[in-house]
C-alpha atoms as a PDB file:
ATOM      1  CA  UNK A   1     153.667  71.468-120.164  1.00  0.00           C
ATOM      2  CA  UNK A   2     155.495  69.005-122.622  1.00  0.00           C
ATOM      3  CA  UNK A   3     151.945  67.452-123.523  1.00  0.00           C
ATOM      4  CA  UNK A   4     151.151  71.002-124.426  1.00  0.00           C
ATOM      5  CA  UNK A   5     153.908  72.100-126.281  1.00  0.00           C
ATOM      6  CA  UNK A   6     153.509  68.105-128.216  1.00  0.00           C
ATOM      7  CA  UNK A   7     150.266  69.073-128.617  1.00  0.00           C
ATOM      8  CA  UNK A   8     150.791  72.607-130.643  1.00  0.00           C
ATOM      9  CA  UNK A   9     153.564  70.774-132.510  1.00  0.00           C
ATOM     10  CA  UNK A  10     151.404  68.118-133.625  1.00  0.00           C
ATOM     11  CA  UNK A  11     148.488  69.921-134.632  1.00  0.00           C
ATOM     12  CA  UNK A  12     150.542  72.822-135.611  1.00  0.00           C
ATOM     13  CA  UNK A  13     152.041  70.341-138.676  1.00  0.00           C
ATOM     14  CA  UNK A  14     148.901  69.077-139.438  1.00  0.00           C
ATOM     15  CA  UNK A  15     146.856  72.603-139.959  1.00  0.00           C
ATOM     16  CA  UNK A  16     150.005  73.451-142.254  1.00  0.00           C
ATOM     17  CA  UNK A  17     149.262  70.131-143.931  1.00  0.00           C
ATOM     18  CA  UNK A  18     145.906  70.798-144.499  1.00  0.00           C
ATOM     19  CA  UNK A  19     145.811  74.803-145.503  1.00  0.00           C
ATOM     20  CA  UNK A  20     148.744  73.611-147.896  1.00  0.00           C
ATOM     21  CA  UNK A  21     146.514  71.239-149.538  1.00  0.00           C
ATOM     22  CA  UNK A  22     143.500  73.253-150.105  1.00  0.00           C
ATOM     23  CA  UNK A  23     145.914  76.141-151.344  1.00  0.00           C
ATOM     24  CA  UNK A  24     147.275  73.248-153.851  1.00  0.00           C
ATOM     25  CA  UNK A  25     143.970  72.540-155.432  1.00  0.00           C
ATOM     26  CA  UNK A  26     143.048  76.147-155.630  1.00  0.00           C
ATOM     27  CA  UNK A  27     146.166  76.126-157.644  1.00  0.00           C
ATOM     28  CA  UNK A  28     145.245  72.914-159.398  1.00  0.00           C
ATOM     29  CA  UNK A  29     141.657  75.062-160.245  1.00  0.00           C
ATOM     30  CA  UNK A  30     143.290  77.932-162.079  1.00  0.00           C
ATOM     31  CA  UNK A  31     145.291  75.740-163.929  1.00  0.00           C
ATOM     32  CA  UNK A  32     142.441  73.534-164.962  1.00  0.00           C
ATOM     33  CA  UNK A  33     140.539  76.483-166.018  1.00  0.00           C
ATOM     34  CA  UNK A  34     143.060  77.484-168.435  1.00  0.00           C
ATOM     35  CA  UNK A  35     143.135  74.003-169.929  1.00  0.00           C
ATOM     36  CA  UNK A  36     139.245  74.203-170.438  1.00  0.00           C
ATOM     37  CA  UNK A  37     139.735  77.733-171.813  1.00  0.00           C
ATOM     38  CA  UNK A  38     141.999  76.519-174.303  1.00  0.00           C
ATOM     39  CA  UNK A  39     139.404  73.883-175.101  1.00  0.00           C
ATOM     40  CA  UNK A  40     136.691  75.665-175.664  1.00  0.00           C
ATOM     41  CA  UNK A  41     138.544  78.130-177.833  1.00  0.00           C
ATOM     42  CA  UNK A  42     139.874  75.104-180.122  1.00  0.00           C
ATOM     43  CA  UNK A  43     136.206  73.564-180.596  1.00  0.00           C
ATOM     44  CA  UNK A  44     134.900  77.202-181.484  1.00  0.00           C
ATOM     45  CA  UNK A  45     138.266  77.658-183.926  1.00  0.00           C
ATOM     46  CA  UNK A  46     138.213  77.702-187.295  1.00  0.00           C
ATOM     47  CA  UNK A  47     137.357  74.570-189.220  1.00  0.00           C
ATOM     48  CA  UNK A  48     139.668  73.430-191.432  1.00  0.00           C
ATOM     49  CA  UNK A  49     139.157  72.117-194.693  1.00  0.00           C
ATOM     50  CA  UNK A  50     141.055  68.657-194.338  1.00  0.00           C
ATOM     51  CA  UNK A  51     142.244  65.815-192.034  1.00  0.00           C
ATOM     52  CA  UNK A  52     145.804  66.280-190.768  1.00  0.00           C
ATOM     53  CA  UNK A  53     147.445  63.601-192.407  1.00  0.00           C
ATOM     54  CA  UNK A  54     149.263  62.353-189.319  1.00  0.00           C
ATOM     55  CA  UNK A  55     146.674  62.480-186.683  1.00  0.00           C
ATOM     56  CA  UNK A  56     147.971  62.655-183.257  1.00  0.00           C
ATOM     57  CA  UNK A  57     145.353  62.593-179.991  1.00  0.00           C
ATOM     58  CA  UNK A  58     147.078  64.863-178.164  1.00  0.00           C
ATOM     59  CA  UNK A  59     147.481  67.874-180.411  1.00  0.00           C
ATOM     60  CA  UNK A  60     144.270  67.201-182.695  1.00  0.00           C
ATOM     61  CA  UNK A  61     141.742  66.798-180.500  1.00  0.00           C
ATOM     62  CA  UNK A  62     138.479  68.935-180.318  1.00  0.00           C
ATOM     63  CA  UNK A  63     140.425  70.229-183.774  1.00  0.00           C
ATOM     64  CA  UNK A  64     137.361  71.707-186.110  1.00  0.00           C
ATOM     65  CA  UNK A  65     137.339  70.299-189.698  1.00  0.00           C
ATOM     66  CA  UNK A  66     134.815  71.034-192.768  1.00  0.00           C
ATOM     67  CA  UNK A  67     135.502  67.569-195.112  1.00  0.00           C
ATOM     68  CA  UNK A  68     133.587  66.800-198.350  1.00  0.00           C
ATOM     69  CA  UNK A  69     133.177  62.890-198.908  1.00  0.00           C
ATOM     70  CA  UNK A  70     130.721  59.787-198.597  1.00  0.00           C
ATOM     71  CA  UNK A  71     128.353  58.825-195.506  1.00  0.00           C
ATOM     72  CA  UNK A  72     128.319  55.374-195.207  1.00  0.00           C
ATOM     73  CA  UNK A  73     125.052  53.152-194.789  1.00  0.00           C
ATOM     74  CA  UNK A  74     126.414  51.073-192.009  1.00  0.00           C
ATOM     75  CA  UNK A  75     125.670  52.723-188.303  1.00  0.00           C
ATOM     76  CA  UNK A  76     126.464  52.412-184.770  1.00  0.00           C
ATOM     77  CA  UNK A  77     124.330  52.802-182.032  1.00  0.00           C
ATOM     78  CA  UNK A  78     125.489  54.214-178.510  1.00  0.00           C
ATOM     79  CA  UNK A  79     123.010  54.114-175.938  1.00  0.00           C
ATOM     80  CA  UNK A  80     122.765  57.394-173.780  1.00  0.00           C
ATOM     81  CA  UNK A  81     120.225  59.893-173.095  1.00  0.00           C
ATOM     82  CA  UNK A  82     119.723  63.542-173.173  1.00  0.00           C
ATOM     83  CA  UNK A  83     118.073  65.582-170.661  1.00  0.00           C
ATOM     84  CA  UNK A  84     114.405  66.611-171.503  1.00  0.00           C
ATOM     85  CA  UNK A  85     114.853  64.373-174.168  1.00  0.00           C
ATOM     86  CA  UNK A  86     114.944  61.000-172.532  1.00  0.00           C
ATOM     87  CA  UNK A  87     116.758  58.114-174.048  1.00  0.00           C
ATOM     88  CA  UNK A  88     118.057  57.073-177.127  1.00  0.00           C
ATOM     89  CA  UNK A  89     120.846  56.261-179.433  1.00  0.00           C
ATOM     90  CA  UNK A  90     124.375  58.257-180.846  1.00  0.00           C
ATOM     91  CA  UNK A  91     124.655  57.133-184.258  1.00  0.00           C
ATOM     92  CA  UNK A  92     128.217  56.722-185.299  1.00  0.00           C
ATOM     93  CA  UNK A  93     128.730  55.991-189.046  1.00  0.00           C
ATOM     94  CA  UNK A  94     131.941  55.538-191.627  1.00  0.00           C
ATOM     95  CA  UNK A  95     132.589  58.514-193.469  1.00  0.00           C
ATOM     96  CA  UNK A  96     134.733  58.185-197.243  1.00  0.00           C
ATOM     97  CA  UNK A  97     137.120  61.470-198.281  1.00  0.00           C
ATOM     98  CA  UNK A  98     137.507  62.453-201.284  1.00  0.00           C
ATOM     99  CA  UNK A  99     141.216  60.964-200.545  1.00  0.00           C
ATOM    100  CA  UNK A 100     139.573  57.623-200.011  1.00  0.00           C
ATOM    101  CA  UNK A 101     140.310  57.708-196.085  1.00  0.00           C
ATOM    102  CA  UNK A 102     137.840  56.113-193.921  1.00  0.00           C
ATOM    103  CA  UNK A 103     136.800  57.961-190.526  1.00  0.00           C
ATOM    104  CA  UNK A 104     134.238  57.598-187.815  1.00  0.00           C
ATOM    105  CA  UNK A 105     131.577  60.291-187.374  1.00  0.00           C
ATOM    106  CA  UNK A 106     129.048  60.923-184.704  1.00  0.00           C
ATOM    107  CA  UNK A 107     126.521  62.365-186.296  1.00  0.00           C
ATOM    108  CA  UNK A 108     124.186  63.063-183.447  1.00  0.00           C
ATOM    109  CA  UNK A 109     121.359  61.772-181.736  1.00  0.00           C
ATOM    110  CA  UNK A 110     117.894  59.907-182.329  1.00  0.00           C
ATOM    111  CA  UNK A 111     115.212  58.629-180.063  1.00  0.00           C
ATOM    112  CA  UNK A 112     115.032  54.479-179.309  1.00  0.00           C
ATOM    113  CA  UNK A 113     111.966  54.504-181.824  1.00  0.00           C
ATOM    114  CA  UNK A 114     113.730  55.804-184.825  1.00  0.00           C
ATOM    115  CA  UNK A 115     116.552  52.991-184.619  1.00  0.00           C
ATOM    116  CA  UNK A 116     115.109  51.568-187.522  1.00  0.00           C
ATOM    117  CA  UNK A 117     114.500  54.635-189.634  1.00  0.00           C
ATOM    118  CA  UNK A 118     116.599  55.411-192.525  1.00  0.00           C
ATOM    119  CA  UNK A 119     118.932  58.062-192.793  1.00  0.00           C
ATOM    120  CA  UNK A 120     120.838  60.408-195.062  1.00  0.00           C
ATOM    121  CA  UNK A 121     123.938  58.250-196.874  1.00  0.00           C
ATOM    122  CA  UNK A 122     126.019  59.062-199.919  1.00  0.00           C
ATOM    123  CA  UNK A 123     127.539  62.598-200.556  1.00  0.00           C
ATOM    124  CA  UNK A 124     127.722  65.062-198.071  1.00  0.00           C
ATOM    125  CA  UNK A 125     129.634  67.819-196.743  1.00  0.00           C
ATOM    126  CA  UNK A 126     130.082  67.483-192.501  1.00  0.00           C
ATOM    127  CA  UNK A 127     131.480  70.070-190.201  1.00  0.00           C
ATOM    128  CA  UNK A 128     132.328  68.954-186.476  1.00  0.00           C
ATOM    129  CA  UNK A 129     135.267  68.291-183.722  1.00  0.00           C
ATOM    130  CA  UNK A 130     138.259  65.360-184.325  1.00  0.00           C
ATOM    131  CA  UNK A 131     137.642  63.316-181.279  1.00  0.00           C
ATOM    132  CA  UNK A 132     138.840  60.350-178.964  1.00  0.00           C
ATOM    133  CA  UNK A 133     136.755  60.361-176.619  1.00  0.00           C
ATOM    134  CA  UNK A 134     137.293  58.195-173.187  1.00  0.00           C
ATOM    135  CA  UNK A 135     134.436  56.632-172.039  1.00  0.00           C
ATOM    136  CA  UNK A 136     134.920  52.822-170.969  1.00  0.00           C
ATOM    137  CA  UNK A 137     136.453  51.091-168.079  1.00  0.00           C
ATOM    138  CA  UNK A 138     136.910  47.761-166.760  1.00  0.00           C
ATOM    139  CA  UNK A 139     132.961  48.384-165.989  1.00  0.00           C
ATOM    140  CA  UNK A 140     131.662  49.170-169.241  1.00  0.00           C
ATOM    141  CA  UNK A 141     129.445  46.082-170.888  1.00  0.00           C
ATOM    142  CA  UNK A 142     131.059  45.025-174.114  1.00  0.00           C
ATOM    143  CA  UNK A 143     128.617  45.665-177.285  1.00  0.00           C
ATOM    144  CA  UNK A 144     125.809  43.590-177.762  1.00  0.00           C
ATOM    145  CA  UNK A 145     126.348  43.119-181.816  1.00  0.00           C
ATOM    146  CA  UNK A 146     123.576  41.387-182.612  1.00  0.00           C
ATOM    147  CA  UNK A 147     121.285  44.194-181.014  1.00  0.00           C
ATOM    148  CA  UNK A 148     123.576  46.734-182.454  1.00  0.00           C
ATOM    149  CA  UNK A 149     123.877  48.463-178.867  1.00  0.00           C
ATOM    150  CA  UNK A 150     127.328  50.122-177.945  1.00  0.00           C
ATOM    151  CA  UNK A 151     127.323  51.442-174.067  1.00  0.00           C
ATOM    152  CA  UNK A 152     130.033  53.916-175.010  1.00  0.00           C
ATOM    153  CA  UNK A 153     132.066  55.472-177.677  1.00  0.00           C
ATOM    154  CA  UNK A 154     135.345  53.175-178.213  1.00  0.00           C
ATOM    155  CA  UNK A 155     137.181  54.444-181.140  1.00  0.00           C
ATOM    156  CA  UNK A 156     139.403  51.816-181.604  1.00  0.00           C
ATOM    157  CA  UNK A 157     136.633  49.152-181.564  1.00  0.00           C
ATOM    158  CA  UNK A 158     134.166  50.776-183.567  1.00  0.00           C
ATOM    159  CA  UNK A 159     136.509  51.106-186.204  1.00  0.00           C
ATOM    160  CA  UNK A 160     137.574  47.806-185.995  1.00  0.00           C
ATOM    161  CA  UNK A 161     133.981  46.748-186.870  1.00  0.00           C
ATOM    162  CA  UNK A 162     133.431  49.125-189.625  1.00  0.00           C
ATOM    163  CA  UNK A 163     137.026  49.102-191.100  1.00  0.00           C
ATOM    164  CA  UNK A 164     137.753  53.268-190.585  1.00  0.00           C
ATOM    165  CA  UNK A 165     140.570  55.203-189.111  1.00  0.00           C
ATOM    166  CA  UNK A 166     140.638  54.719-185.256  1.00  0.00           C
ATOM    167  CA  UNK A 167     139.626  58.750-185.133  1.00  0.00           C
ATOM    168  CA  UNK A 168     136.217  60.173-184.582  1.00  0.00           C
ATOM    169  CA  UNK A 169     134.286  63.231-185.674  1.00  0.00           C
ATOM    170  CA  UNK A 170     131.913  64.454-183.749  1.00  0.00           C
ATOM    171  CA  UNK A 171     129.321  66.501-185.966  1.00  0.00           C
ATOM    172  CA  UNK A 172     128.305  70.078-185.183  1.00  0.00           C
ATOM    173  CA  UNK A 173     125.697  70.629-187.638  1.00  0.00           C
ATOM    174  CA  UNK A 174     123.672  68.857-189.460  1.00  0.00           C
ATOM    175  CA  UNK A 175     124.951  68.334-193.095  1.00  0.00           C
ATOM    176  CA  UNK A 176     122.812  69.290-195.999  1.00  0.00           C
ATOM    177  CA  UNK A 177     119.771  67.080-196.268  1.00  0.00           C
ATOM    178  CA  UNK A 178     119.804  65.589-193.204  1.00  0.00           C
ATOM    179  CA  UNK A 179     116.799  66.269-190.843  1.00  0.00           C
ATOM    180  CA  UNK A 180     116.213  64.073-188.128  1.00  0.00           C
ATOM    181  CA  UNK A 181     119.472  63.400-186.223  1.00  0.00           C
ATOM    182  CA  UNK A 182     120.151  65.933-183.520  1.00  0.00           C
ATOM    183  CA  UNK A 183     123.582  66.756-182.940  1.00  0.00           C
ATOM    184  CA  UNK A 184     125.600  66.696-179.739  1.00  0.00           C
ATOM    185  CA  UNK A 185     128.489  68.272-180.394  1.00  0.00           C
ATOM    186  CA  UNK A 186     131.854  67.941-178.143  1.00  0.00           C
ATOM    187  CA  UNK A 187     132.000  70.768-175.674  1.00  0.00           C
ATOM    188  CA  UNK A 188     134.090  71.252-171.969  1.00  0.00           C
ATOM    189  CA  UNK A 189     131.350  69.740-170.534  1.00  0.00           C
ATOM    190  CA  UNK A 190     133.196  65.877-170.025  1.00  0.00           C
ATOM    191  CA  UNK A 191     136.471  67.503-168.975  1.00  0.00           C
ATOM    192  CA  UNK A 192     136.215  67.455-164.840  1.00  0.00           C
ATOM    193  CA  UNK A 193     136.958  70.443-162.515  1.00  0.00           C
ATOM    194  CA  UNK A 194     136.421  69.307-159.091  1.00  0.00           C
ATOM    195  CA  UNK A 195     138.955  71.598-157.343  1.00  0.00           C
ATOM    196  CA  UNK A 196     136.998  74.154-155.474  1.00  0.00           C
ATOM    197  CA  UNK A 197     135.016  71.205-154.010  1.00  0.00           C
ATOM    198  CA  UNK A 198     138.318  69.628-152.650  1.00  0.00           C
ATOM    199  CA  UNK A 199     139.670  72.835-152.137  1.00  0.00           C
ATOM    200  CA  UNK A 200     136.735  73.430-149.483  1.00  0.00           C
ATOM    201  CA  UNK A 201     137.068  70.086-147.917  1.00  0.00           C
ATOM    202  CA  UNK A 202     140.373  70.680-147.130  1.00  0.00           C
ATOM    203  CA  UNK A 203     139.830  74.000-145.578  1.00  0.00           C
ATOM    204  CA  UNK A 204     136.947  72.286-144.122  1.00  0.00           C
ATOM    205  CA  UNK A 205     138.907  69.736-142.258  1.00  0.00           C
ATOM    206  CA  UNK A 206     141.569  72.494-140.948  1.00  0.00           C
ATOM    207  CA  UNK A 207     138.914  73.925-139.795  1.00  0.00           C
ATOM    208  CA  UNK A 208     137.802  71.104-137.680  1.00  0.00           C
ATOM    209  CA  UNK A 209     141.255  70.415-136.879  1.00  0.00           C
ATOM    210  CA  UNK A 210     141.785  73.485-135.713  1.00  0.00           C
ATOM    211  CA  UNK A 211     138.558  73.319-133.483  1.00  0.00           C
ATOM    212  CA  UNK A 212     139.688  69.809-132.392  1.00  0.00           C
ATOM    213  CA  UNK A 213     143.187  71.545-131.148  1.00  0.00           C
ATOM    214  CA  UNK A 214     141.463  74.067-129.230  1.00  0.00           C
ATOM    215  CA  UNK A 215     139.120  71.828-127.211  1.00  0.00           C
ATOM    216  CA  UNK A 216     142.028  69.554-126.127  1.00  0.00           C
ATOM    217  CA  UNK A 217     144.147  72.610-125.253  1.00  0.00           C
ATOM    218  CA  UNK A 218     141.435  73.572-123.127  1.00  0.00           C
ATOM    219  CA  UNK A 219     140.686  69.838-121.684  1.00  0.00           C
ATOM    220  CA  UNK A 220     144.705  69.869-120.904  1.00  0.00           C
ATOM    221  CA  UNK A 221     144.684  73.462-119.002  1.00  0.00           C
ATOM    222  CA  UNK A 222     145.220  72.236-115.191  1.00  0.00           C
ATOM    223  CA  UNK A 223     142.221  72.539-113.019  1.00  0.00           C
ATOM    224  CA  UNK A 224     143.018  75.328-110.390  1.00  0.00           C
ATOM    225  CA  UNK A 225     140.639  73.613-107.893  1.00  0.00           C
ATOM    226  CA  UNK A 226     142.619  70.450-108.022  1.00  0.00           C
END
């Protein structure tokens, strides 16, 4: 009888772990999908028609902005690749205010065989997302300069190497002239929302643990033939 009643107790706290846990990250769900709500309504917002002064990550990002000023001749390339597409290159360029600031723009994407080809510079009037986006690790290859190949976006190196604000805008349209860059503008899309997966895993496994508590009840029942 104790072995029984240690038995319940035991798997009594761990269903109660379990079911808590999988109630958590249903919590954890609704909460992320009001972050990515509030997300997608700032991209889709209003642009406005300068750079904050004071930039800060936190409450700028994904901020819309329409800024007149100068696209630079010097470019970036990012490897990546876009479904249906197939591989290729983000261009990221310095862009000049009218202030004389110096930003980073992403101004979209081109296939490997127009690396070469020449693109829009001088005046121009962009509309797109402020950005930082977070895309290397300890795993990422460092940028192959002399190839001009970048394996991700890293703000604060890119505009090291082209002497810019450490801030990114990612473009939305193309500007006025420009024809063969496609752009890839920011969207929800990078921001993870795994809960419901772990959610059902841990239901899953109170499940099994539940299961697994009802077979050794029933091994433990005493045998009347014995």
């Amino acid at each position: 009888m104790r072995r029984v009643i240690f038995l319940l107790i035991i798997s009594g706290a761990g269903l109660a772990v379990l079911i808590g846990l999988g109630s958590w990250q249903l919590q954890r769900k609704a909460w992320k999908e009001g972050i990515l709500a509030t997300i997608e309504q700032r991209i889709a917002g209003e642009a406005a028609a300068q750079l904050p002064q004071a930039l800060e990550p936190e409450a700028d990002k994904y901020r819309p902005v329409r800024l007149t000023g100068d696209i630079g001749a010097e470019e970036l390339h990012v490897l990546t690749s876009i479904k249906d597409i197939g591989p290729g290159y983000r261009v990221i360029s310095p862009f000049t205010l009218e202030d004389g600031r110096q930003v980073l723009i992403d101004r979209g994407f081109i296939p490997v065989n127009e690396k070469q080809a020449l693109r829009l510079t001088g005046p121009a009037e962009i509309e797109g997302n402020i950005h930082w986006p977070q895309e290397t690790d300890s795993y990422t290859p460092a940028p192959d300069l002399a190839g001009n190949i970048w394996y991700a976006r890293d703000t604060e190196q890119m505009a090291a190497e082209l002497g810019t604000e450490p801030v990114l805008i990612v473009l939305r349209a193309r500007p006025e002239g420009e024809a063969d860059l496609l752009p890839v503008p920011v969207d929800s899309a990078s921001v993870p929302n795994n809960h419901l997966q772990y959610a059902i895993t841990w239901f899953s496994l109170a499940l099994i643990w539940a299961a697994m508590t009802l077979y050794f009840l029933r091994r433990s029942r005493p045998n009347p033939k014995s």
